[in-house]
N, C-alpha and C. Protein backbone atom coordinates (compact mmCIF):
# COMPACT_ATOMS: atom_id res chain seq x y z
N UNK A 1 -2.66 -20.00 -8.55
CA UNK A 1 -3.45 -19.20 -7.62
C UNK A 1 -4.10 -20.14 -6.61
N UNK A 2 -3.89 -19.48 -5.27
CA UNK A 2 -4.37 -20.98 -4.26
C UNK A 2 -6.22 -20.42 -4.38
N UNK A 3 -6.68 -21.46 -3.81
CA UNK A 3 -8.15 -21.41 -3.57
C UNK A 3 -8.44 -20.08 -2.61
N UNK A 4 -9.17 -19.71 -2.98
CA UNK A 4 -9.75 -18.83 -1.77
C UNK A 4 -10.67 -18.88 -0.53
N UNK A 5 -10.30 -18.05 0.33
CA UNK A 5 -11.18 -18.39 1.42
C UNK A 5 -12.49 -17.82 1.62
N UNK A 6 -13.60 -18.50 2.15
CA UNK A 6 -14.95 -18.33 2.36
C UNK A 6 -15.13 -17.69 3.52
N UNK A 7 -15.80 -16.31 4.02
CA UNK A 7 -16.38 -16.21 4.86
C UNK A 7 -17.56 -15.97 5.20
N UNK A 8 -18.27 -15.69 6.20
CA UNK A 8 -19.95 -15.35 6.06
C UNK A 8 -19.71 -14.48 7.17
N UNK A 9 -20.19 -13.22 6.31
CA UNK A 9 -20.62 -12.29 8.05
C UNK A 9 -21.80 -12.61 8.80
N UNK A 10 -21.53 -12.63 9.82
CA UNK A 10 -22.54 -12.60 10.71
C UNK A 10 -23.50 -11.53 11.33
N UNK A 11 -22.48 -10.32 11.50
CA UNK A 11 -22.98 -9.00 11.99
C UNK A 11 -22.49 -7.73 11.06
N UNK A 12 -23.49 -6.62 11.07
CA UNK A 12 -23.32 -5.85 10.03
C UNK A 12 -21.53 -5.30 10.52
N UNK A 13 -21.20 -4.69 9.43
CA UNK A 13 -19.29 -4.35 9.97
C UNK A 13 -18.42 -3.62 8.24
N UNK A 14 -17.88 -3.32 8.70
CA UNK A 14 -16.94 -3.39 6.97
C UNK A 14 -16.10 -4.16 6.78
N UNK A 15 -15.79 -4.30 5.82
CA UNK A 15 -15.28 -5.45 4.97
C UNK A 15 -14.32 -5.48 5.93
N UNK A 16 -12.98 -4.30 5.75
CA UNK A 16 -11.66 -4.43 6.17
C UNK A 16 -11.79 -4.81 7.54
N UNK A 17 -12.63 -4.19 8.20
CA UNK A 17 -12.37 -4.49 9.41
C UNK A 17 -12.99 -6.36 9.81
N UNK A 18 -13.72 -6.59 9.50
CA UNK A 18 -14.22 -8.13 9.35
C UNK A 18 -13.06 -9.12 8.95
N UNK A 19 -12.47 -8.73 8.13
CA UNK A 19 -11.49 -9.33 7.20
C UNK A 19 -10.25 -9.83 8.41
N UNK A 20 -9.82 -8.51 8.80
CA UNK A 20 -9.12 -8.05 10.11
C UNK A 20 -8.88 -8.98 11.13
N UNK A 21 -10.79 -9.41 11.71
CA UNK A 21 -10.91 -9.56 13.03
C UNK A 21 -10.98 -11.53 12.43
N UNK A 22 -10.98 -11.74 11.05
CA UNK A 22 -11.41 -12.89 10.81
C UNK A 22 -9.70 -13.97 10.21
N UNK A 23 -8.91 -12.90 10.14
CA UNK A 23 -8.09 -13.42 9.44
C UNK A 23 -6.89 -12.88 10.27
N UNK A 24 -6.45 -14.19 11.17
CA UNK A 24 -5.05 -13.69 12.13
C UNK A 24 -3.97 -13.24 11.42
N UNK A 25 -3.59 -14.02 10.24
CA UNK A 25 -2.03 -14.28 10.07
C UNK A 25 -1.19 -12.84 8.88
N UNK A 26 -2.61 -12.32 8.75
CA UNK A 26 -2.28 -10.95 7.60
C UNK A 26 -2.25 -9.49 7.92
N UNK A 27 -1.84 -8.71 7.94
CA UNK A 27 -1.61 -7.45 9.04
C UNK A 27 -3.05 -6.58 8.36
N UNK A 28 -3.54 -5.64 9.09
CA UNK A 28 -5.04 -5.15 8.18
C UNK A 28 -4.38 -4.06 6.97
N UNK A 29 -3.30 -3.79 6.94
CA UNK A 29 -3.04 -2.96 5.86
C UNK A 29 -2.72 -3.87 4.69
N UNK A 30 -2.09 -5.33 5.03
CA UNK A 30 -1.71 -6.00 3.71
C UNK A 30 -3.71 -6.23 3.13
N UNK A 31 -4.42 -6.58 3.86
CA UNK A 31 -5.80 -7.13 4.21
C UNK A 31 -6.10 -5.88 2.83
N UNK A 32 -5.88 -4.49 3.39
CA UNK A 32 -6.56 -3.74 2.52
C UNK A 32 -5.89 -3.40 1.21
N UNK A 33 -4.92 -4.13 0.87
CA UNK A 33 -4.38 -3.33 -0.04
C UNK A 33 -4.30 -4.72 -1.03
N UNK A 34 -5.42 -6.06 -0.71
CA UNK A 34 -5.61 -7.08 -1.46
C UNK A 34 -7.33 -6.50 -1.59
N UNK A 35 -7.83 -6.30 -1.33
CA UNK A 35 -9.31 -5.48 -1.51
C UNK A 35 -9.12 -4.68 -2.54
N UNK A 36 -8.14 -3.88 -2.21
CA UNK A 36 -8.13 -2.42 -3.34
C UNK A 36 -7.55 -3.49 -4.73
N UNK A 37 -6.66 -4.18 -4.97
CA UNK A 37 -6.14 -4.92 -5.81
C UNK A 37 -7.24 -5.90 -6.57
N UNK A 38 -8.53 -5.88 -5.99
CA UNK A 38 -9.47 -6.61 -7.00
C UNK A 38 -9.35 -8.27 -6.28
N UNK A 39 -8.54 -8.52 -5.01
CA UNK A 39 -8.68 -9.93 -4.77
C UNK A 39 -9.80 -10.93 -3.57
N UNK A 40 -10.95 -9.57 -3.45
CA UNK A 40 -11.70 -10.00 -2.73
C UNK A 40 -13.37 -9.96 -3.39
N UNK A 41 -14.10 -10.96 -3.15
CA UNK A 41 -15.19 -10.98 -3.97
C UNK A 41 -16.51 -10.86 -2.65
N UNK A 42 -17.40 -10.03 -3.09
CA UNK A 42 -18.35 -10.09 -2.34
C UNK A 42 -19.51 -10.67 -2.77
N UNK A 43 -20.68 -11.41 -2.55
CA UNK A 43 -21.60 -12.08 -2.64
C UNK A 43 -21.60 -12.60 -4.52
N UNK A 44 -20.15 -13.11 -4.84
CA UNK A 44 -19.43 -13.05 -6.02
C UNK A 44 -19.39 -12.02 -7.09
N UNK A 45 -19.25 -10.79 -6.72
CA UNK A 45 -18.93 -9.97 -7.60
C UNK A 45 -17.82 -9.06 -6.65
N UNK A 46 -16.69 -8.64 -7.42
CA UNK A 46 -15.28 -7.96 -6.97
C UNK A 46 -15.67 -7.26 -5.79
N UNK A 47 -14.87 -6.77 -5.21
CA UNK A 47 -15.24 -5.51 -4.19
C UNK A 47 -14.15 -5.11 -4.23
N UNK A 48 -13.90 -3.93 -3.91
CA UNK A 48 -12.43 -3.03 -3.93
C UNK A 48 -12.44 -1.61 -2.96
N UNK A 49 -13.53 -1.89 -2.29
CA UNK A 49 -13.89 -0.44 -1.59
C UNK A 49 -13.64 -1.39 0.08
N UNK A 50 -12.84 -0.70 0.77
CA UNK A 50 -11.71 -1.19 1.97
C UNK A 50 -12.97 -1.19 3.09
N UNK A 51 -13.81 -0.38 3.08
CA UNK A 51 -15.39 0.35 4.07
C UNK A 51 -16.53 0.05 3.38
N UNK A 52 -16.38 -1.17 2.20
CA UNK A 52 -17.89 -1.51 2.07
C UNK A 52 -18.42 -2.02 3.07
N UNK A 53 -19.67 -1.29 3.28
CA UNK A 53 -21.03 -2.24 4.68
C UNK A 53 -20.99 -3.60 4.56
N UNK A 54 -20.93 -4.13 5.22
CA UNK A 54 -21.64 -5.72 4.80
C UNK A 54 -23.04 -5.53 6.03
N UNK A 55 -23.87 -7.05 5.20
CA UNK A 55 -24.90 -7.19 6.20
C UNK A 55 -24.74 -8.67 6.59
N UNK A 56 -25.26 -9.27 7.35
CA UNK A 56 -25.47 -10.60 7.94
C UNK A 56 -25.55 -11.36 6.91
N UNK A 57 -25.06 -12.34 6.82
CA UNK A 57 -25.08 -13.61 5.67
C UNK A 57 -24.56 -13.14 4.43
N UNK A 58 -23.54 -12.06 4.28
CA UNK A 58 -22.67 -11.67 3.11
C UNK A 58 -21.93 -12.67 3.04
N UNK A 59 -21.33 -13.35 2.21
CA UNK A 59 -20.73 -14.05 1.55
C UNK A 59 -19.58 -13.49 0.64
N UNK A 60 -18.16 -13.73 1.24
CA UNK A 60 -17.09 -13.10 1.27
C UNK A 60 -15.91 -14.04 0.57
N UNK A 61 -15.01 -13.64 -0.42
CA UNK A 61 -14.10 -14.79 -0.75
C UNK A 61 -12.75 -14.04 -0.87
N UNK A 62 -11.66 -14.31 -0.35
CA UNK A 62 -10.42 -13.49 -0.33
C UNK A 62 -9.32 -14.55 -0.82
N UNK A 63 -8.91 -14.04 -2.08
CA UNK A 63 -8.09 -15.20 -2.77
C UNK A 63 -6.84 -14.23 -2.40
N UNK A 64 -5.66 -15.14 -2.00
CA UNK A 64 -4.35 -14.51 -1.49
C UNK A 64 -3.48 -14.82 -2.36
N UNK A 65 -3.00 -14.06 -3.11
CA UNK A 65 -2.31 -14.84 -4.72
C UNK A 65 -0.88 -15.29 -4.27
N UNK A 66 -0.56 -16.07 -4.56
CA UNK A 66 1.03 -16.79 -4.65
C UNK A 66 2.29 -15.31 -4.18
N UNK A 67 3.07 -15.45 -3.46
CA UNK A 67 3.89 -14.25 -3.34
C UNK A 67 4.94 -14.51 -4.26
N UNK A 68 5.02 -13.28 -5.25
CA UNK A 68 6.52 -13.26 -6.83
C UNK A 68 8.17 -13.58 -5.77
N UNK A 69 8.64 -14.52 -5.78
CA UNK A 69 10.26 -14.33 -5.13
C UNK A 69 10.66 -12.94 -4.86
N UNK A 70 11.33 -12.45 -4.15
CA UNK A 70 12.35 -11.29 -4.06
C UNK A 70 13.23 -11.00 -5.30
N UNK A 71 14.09 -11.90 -5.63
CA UNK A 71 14.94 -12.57 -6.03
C UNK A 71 14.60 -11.58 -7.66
N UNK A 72 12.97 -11.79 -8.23
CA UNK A 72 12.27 -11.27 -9.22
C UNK A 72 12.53 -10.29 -9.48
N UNK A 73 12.81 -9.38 -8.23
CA UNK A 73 12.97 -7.73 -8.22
C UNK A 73 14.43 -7.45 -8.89
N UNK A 74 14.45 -6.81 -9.59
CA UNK A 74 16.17 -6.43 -10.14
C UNK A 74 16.77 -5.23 -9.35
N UNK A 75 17.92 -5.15 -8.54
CA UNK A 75 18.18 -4.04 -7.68
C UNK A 75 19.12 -3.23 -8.85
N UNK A 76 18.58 -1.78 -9.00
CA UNK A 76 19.07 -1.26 -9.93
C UNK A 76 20.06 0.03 -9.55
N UNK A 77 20.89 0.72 -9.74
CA UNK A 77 21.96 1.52 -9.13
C UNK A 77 21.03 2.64 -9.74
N UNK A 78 19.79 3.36 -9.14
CA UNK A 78 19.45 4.39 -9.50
C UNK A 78 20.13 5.47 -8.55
N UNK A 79 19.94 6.51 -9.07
CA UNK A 79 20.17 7.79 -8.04
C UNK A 79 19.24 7.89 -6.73
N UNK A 80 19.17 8.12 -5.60
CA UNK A 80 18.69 8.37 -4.41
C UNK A 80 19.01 9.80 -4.10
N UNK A 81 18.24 10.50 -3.16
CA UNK A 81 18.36 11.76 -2.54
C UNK A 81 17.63 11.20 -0.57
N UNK A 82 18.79 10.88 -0.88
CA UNK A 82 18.59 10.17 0.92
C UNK A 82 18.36 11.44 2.13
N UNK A 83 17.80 11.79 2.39
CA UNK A 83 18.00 13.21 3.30
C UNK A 83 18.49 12.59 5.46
N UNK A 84 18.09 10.82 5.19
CA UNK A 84 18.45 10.48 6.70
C UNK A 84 18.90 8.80 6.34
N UNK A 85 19.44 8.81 7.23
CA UNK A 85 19.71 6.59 6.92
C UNK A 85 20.75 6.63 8.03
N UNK A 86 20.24 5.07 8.97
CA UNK A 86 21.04 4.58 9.79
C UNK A 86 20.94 3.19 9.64
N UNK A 87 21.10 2.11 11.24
CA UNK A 87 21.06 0.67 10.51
C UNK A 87 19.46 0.36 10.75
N UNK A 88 18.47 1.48 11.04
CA UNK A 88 17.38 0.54 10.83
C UNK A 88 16.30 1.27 9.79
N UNK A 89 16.43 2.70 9.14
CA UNK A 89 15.81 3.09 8.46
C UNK A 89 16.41 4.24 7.58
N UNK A 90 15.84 4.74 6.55
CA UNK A 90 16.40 5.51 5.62
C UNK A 90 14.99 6.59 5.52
N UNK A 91 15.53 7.81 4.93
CA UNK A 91 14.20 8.92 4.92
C UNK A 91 14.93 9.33 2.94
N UNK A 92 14.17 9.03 2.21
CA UNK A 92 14.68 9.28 0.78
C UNK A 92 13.49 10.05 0.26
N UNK A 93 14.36 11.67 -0.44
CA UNK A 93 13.74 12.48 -1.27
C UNK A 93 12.95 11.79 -2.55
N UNK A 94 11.55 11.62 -2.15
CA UNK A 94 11.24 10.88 -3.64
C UNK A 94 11.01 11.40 -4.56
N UNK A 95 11.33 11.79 -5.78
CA UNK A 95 11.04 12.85 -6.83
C UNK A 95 9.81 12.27 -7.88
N UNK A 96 9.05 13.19 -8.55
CA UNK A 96 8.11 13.67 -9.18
C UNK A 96 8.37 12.32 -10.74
N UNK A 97 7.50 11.60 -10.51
CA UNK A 97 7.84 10.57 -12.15
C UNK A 97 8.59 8.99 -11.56
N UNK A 98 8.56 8.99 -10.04
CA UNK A 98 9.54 7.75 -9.77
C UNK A 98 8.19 7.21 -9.13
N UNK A 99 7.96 6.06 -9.39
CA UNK A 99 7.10 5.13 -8.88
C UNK A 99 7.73 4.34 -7.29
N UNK A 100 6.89 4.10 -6.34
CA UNK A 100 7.32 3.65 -5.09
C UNK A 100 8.02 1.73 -5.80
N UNK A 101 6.82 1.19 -5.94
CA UNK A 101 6.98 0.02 -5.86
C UNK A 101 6.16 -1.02 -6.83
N UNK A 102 6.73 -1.87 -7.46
CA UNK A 102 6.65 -2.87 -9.10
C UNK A 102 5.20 -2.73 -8.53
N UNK A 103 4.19 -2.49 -10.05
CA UNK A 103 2.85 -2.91 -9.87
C UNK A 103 2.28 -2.94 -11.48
N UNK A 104 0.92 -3.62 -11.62
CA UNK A 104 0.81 -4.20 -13.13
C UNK A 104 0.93 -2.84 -13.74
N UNK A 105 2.10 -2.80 -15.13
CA UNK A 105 2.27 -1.84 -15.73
C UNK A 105 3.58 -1.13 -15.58
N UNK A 106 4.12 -1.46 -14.33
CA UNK A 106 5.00 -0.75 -14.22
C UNK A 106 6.15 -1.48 -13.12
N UNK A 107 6.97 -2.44 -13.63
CA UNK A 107 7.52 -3.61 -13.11
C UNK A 107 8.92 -3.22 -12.60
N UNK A 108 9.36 -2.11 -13.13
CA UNK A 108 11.46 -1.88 -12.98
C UNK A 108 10.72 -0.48 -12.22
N UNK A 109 12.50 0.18 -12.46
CA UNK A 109 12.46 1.32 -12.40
C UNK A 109 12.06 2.28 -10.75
N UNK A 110 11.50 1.44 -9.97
CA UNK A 110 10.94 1.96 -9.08
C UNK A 110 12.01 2.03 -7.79
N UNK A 111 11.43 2.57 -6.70
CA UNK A 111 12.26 2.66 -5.71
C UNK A 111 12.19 1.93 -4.71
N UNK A 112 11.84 0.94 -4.99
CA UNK A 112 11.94 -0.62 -4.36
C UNK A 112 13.72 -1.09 -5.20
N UNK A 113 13.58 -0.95 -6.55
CA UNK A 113 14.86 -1.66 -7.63
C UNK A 113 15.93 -0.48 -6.77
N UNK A 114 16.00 0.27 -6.37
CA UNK A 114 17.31 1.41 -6.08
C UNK A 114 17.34 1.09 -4.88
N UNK A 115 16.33 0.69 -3.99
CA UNK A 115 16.63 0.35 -2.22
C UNK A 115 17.07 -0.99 -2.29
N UNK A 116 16.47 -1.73 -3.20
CA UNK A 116 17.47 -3.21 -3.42
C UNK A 116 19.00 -2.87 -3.48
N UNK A 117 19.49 -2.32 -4.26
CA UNK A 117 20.46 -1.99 -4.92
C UNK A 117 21.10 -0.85 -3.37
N UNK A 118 20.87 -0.02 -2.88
CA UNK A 118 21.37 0.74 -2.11
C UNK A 118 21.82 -0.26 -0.99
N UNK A 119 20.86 -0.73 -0.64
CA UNK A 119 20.68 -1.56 0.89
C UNK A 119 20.98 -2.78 0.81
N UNK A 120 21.72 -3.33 -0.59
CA UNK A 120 22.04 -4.58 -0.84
C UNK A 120 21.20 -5.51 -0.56
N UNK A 121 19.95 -5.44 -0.40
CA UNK A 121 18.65 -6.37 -0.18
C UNK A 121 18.47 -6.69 1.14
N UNK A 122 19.24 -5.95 2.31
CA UNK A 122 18.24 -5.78 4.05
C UNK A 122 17.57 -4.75 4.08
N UNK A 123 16.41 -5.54 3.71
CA UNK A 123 15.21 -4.31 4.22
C UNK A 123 14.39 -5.03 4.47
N UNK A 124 13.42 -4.46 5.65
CA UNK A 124 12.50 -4.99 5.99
C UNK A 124 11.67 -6.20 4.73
N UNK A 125 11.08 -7.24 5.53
CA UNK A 125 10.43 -7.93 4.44
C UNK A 125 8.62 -7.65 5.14
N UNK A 126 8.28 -7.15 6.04
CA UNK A 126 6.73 -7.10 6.34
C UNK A 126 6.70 -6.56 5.04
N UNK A 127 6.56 -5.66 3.97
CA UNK A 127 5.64 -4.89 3.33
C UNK A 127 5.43 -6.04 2.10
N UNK A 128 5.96 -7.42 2.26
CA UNK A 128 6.02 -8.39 0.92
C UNK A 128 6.72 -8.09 0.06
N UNK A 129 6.89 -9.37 -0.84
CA UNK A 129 7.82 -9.39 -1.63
C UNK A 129 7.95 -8.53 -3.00
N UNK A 130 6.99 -7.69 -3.13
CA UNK A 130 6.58 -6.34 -3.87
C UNK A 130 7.42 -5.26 -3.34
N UNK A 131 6.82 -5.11 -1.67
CA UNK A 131 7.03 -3.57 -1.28
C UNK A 131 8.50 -3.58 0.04
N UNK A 132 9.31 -4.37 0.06
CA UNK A 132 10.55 -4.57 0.62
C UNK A 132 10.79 -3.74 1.48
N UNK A 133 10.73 -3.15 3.05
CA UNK A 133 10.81 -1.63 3.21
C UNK A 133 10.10 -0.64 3.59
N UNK A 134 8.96 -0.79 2.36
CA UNK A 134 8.18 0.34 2.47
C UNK A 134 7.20 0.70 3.41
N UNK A 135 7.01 1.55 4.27
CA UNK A 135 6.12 1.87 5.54
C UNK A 135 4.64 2.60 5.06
N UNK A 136 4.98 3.42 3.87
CA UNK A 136 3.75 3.96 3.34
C UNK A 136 4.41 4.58 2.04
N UNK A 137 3.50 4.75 1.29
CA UNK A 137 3.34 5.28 -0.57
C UNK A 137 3.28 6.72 -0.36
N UNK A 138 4.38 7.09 -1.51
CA UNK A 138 3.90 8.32 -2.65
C UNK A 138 3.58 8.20 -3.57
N UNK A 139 2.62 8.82 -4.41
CA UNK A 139 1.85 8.25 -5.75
C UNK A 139 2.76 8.55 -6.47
N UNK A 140 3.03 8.34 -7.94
CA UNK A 140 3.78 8.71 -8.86
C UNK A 140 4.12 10.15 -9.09
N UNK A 141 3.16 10.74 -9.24
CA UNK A 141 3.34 12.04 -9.22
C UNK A 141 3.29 12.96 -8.16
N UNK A 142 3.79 12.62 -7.02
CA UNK A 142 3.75 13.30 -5.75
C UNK A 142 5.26 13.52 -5.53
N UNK A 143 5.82 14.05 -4.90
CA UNK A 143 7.30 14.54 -4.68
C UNK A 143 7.06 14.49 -3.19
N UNK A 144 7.96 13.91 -2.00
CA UNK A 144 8.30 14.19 -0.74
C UNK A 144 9.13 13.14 0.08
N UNK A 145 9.33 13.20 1.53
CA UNK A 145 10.03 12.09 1.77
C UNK A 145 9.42 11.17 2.20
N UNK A 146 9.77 10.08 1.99
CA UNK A 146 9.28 8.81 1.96
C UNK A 146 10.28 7.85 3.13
N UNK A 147 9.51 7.06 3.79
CA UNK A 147 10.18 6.84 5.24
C UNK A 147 10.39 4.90 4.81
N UNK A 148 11.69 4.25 4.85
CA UNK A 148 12.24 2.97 4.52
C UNK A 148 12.46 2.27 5.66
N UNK A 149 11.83 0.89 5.68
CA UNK A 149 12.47 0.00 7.05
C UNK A 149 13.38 -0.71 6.68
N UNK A 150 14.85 -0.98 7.58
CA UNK A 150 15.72 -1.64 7.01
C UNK A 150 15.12 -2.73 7.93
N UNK A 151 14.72 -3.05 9.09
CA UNK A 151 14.45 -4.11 9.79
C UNK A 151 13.31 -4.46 9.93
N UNK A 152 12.37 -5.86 10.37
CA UNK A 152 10.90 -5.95 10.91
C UNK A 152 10.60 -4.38 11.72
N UNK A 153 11.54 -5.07 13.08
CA UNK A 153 11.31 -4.25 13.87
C UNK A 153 11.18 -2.38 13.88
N UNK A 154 11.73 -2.57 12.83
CA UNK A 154 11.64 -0.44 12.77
C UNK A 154 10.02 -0.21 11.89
N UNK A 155 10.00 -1.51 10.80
CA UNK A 155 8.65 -1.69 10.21
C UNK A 155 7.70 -1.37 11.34
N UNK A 156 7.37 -2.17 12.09
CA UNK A 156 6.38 -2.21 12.94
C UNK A 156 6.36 -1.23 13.86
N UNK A 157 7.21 -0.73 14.58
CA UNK A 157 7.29 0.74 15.10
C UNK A 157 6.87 2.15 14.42
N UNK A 158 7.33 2.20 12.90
CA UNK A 158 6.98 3.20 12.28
C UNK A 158 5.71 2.57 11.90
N UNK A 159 4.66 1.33 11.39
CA UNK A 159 3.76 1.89 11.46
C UNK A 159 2.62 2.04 12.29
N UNK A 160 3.23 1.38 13.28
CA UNK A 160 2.13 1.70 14.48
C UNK A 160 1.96 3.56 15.07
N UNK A 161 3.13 4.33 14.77
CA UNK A 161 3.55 5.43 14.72
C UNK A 161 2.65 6.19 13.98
N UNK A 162 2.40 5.34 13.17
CA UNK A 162 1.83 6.61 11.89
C UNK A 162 0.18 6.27 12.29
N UNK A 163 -0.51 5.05 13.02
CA UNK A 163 -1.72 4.68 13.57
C UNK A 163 -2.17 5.49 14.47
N UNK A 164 -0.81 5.34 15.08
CA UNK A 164 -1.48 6.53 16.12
C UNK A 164 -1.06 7.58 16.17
N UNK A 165 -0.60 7.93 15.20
CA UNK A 165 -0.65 9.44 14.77
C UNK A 165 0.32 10.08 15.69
N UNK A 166 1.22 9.59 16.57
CA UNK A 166 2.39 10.27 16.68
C UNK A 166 3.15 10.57 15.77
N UNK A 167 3.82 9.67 14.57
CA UNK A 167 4.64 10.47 13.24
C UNK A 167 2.95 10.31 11.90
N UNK A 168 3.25 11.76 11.35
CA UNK A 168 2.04 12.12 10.33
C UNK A 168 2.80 12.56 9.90
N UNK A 169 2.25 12.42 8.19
CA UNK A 169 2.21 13.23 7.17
C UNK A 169 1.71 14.34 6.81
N UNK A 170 2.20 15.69 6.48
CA UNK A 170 1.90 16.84 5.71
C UNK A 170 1.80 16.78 4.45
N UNK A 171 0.93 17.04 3.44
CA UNK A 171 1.17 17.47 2.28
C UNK A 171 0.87 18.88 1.39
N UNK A 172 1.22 19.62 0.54
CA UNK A 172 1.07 20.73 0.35
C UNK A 172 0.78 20.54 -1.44
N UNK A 173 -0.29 21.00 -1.78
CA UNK A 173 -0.78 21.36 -2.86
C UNK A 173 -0.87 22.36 -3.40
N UNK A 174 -0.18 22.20 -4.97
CA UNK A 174 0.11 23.51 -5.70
C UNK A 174 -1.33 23.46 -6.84
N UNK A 175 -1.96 24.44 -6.93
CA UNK A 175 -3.27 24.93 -7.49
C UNK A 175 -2.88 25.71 -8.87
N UNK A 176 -3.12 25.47 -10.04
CA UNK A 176 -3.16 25.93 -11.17
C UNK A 176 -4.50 26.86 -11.42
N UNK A 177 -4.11 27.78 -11.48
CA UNK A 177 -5.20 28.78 -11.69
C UNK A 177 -6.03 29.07 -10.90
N UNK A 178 -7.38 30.32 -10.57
CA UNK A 178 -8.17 30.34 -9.93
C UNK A 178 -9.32 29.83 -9.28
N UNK A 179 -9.02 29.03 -8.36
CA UNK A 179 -11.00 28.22 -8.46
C UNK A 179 -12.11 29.35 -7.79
N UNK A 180 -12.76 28.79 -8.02
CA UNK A 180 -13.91 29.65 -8.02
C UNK A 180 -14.74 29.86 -6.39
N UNK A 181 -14.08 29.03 -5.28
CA UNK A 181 -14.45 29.03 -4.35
C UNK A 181 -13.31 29.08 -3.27
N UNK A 182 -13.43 29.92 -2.29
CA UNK A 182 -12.15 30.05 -1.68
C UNK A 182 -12.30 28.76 -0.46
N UNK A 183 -12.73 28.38 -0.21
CA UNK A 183 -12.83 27.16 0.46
C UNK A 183 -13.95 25.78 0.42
N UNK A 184 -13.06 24.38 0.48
CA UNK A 184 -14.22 23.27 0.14
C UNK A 184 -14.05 22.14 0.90
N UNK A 185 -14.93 21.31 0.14
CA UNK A 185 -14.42 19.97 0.28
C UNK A 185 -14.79 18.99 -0.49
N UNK A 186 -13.58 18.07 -0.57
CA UNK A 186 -13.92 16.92 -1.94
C UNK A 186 -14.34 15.65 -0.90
N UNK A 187 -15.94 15.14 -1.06
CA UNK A 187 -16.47 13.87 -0.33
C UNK A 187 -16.74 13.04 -1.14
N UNK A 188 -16.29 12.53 -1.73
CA UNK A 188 -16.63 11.34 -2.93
C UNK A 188 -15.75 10.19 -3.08
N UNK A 189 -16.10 9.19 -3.48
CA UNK A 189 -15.46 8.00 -3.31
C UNK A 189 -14.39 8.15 -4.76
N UNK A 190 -13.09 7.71 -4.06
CA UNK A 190 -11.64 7.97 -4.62
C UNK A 190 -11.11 6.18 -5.33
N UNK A 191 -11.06 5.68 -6.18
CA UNK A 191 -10.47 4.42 -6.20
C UNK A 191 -9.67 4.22 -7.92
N UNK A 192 -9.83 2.76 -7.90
CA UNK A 192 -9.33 2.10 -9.04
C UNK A 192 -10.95 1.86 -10.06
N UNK A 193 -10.76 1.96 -11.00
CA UNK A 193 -11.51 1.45 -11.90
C UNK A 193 -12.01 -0.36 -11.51
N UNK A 194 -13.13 -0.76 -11.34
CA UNK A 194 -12.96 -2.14 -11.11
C UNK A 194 -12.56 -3.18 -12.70
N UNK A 195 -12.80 -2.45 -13.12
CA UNK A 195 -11.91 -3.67 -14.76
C UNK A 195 -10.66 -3.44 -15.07
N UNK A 196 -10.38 -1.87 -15.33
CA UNK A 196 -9.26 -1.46 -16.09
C UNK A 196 -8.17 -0.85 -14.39
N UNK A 197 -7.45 -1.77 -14.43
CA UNK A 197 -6.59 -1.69 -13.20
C UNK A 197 -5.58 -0.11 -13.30
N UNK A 198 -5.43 0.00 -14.25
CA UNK A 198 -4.61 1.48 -14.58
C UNK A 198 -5.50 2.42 -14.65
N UNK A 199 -6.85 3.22 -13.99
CA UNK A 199 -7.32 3.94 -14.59
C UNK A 199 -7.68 3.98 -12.71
C-alpha cells in the first residue's frame, strides 16, 4: 500500500469536491468512489460520506491502493442479453442477482468476467482495473440496461453525457403492499457501514 497523501483545507468546501480541485491526475468519480471505499481519512478517522463539510485546517489523507492487474480478472463465457453493441459501446440487459463488477466478497461471476470474455478484453480501461468499461452501476438487485465503453474515448463522452444530463437514467419501482402514505420522501443519509464493508 503506497503512503498516502496529506492535505489541509484551507476553505470551508466538501471533501469530493476539494479532493477534485486538489488532485489533477484522478477523475472526481474515481476520487469518490475511493471515499465511499473507506480510503480517505479525515482529521484521522475514516470518512466515507463523498459531501462531508470540511472546515479550514481539516486534515485530510487519501491513500490510493496499488491497482490488482487486469490480467487478475478471469473472462468468463457467461450469458449476455446485449440489446445494442458496435465498435465503441455495448447496451447489455443486466438481470436481477448479477453483480456489475469484482468487489470484497464477491470476486468472479460478475459482468466485468462476461465483458472480458465477450469483448475479448477491449474495453475501455478509464473505469480501472476493477471496472473495465463500465460508465455507471446497477446494484445487484436492480434489473436494467447498463451502458459499456469499448474505447477511452466513448468512456468519456458517455460520461460527460450523463453530467450533463443529456443521456439519464429512469428507474421504476415495484412496491410490495400498501404504504400508508400516497406520497413522500426518503432524506436520509444512504451508505456503507464504516467497519463492516458488506452491510
Amino acid at each position: 500500500m503506497p503512503d498516502p497523501i496529506t492535505l489541509i483545507a484551507e476553505t470551508s468546501d466538501r471533501l469530493d469536491r476539494l479532493l477534485a480541485d486538489r488532485i489533477d491526475d484522478l477523475s472526481r468519480s474515481r476520487l469518490q468512489s475511493l471515499i465511499e471505499q473507506g480510503h480517505v481519512r479525515l482529521n484521522d478517522v475514516t470518512c466515507t460520506q463523498k459531501k462531508q463539510k470540511l472546515k479550514p485546517g481539516d486534515r485530510l489523507e487519501i491513500t490510493i491502493p496499488d491497482a490488482e492487474p487486469l490480467d487478475a480478472l478471469i473472462p468468463l463465457d457467461l450469458p449476455l442479453d446485449i440489446l445494442y453493441e458496435d465498435d465503441d459501446l455495448l447496451i447489455v440487459n443486466k438481470p436481477v442477482g448479477l453483480v456489475v463488477h469484482p468487489a470484497p466478497g464477491h470476486t468472479q461471476d460478475t459482468l466485468v468476467n462476461a465483458l472480458l470474455h465477450h469483448c475479448q478484453g477491449k474495453l475501455s480501461g478509464i473505469g480501472g482495473t476493477q471496472r473495465p468499461g463500465i460508465v455507471h452501476r446497477l446494484d445487484k438487485d436492480t434489473t436494467g440496461a447498463i451502458v459499456v465503453a469499448k474505447t477511452d474515448l466513448a468512456h468519456q463522452h458517455l460520461q460527460a453525457q450523463i453530467a450533463a444530463k443529456t443521456a439519464r437514467r429512469e428507474y421504476l419501482g415495484l412496491v410490495y403492499g400498501s404504504p400508508r402514505e400516497d406520497h413522500g420522501m426518503i432524506d436520509l443519509p444512504i451508505g456503507r457501514h464504516p467497519a463492516d464493508r458488506k452491510r
